[in-house]
Protein backbone atom coordinates (compact mmCIF):
# COMPACT_ATOMS: atom_id res chain seq x y z
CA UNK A 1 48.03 193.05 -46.08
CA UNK A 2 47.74 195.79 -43.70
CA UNK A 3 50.52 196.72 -41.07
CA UNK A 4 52.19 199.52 -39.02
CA UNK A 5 55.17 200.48 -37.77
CA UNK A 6 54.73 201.85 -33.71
CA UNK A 7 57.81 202.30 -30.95
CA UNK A 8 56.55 200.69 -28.08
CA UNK A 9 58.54 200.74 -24.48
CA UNK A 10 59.51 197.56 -22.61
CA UNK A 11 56.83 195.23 -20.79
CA UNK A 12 56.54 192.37 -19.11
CA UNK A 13 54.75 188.74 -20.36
CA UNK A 14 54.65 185.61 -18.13
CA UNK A 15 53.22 182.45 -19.58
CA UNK A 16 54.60 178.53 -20.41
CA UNK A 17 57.10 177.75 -23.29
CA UNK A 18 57.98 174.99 -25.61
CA UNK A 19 60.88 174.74 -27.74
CA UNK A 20 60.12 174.82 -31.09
CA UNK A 21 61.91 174.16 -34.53
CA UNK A 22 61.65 174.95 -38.03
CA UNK A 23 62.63 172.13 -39.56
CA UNK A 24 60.20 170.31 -41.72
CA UNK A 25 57.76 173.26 -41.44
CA UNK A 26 57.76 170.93 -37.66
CA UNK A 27 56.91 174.46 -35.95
CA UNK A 28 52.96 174.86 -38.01
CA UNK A 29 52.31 171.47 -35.99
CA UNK A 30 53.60 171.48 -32.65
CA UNK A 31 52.24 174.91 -32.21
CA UNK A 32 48.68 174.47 -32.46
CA UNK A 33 48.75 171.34 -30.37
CA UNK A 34 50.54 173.38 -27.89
CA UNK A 35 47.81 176.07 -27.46
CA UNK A 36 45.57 173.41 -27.15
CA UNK A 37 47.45 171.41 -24.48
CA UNK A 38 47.07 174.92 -22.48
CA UNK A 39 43.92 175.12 -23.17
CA UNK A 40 43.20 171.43 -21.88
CA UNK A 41 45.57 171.83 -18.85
CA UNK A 42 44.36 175.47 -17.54
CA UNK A 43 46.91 177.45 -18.99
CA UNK A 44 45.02 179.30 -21.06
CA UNK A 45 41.90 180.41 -18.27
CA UNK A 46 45.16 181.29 -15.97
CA UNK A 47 46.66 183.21 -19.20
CA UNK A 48 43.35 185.00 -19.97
CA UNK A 49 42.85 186.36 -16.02
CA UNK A 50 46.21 187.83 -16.02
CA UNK A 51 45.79 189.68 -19.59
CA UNK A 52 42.22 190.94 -18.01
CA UNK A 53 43.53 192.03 -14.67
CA UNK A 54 46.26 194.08 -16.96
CA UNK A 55 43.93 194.92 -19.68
CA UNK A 56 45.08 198.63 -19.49
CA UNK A 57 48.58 197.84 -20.45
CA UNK A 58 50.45 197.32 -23.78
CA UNK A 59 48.89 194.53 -24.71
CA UNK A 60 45.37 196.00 -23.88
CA UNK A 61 44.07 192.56 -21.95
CA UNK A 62 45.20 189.78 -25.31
CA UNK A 63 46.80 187.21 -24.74
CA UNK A 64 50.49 186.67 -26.82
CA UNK A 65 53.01 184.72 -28.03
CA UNK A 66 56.71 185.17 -27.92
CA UNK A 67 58.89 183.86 -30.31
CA UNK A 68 62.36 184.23 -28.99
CA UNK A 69 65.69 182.87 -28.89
CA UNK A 70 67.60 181.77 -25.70
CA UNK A 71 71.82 181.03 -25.56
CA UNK A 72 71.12 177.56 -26.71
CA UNK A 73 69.27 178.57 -29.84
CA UNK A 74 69.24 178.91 -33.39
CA UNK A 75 68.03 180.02 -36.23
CA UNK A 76 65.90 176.27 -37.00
CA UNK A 77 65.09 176.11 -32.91
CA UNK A 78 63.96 178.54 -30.91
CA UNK A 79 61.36 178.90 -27.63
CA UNK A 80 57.61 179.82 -27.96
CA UNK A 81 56.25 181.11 -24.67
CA UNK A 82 52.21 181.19 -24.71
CA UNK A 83 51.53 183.97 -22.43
CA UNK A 84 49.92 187.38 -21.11
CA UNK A 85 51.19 191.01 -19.78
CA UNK A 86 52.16 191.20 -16.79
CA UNK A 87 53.44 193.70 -13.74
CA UNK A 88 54.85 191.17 -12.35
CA UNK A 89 56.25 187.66 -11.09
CA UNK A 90 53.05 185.37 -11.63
CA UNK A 91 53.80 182.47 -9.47
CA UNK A 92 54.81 178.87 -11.21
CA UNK A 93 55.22 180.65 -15.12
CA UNK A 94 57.92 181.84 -16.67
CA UNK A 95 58.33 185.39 -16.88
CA UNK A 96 60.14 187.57 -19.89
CA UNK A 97 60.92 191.07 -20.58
CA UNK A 98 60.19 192.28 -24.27
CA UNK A 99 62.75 195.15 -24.38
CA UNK A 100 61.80 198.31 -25.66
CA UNK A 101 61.69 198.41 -29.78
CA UNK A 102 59.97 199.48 -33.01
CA UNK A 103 57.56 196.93 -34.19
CA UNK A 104 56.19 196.24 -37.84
CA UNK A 105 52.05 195.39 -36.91
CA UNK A 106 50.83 192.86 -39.50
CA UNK A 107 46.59 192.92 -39.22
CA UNK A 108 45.65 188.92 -39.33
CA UNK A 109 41.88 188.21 -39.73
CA UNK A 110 40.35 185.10 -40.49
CA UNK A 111 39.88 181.51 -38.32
CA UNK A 112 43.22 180.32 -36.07
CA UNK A 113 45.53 178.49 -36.70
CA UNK A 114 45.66 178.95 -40.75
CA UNK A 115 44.79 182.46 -40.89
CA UNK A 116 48.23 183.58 -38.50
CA UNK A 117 50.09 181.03 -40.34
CA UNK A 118 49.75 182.48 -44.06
CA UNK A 119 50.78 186.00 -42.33
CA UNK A 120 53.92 185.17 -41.04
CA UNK A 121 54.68 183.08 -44.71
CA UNK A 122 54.17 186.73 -46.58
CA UNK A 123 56.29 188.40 -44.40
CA UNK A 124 59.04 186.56 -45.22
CA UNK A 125 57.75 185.64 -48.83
CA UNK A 126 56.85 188.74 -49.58
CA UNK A 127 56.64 192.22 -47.40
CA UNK A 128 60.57 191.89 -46.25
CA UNK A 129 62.32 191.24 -49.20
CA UNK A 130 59.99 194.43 -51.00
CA UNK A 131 60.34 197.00 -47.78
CA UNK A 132 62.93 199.51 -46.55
CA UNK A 133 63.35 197.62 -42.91
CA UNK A 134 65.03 194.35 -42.30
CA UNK A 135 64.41 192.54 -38.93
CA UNK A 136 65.68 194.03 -35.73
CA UNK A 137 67.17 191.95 -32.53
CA UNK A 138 64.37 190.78 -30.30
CA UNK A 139 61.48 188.79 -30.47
CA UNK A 140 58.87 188.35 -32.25
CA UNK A 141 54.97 188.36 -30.91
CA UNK A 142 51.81 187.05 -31.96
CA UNK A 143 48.37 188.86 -30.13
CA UNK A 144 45.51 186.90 -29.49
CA UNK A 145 42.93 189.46 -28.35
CA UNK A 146 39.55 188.05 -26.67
CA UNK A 147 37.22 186.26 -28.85
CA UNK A 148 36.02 183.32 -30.65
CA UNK A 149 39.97 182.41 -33.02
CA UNK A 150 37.79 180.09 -34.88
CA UNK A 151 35.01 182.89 -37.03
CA UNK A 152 36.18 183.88 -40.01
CA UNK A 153 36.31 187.43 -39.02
CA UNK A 154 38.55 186.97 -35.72
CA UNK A 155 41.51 189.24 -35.66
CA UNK A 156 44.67 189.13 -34.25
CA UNK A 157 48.25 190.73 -35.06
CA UNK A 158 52.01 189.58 -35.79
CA UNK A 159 54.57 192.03 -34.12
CA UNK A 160 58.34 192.05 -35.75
CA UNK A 161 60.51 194.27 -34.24
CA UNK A 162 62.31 196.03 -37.16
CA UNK A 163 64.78 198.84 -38.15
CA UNK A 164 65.28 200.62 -41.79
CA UNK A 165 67.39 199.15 -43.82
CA UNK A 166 71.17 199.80 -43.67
C-alpha cells in the first residue's frame, strides 16, 4: 500500500454532516447511503462547484470527507461532514477548519465504496501497529478527486494526521 507523510497548513472545508458510529461495523453502511442521499438531494453538484471554483487550493478541486470528533463524541460516535475547500462561509453548510498538521497519505485505487473501505481496515490492521507514528489529534480526511468512483482504476486518498512515535 502506498502512502506519504506531507505537513500541510490549515484550510477551510464546508459541506453537510451526519453522525456516525462504529458500532456493529454500523459506520461501512450509513456512509455510503449518505453520499448517495447528497448525491440525490444536490449536495454533491453544490459540493463539486465549490471544490472547482477552489481547485487551486489544498485540496486541488476534490471533494472530501472529514471524520472528526465534536464535545459530544467518542471514540464509537463521531461526525462525518461530506464536503469541499473552501475560502469561505458557503451559505446554508457547515463550515470547519482542518488545523494545520502532518498527514500520513494512504493511495486508494479501485471502485467506491469497497475499495476506501479495505484502506482504512489496513491502517489500523496493519500499517499502525508496524510504523514509527501513532495517530495525531485532529481529523481524519478522505479525498474524492473528480471522476467516475465506480472504474476499477479510480483513485482517491485517506489522510491521518500523525506524529512519530513517543
Amino acid at each position: 500500500m502506498n502512502f506519504k507523510i506531507k505537513t500541510m497548513e490549515s484550510f477551510l472545508i464546508a459541506g453537510k454532516s451526519i453522525k456516525v458510529t462504529n458500532e456493529g461495523g454500523k459506520n461501512f453502511i450509513d456512509i455510503p447511503a449518505f453520499w448517495e442521499k447528497c448525491s440525490k438531494d444536490g449536495t454533491s453538484k453544490i459540493l463539486g462547484k465549490i471544490a472547482y471554483e477552489n481547485k487551486n487550493g489544498i485540496l486541488s478541486g476534490s471533494i472530501a470527507a472529514v471524520l472528526y470528533y465534536n464535545e459530544t463524541d467518542t471514540n464509537e460516535n463521531w461526525s462525518y461532514l461530506a464536503g469541499a475547500e473552501t475560502f469561505k462561509e458557503e451559505n446554508g453548510l457547515e463550515t470547519i477548519k482542518i488545523p494545520a498538521l502532518t498527514w500520513a497519505v494512504f493511495e486508494s485505487i479501485g471502485p467506491m465504496p469497497d475499495a476506501i473501505q479495505n484502506v482504512w481496515k489496513w491502517i489500523s490492521s496493519e500499517w499502525f501497529p508496524g510504523s514509527n507514528y501513532e495517530h495525531a489529534k485532529g481529523p481524519e480526511l478522505e479525498i474524492y478527486p473528480t471522476g467516475d468512483t465506480s472504474k476499477s482504476d479510480y483513485y482517491s486518498e485517506v489522510w491521518i494526521p500523525v506524529q512519530k512515535k513517543q
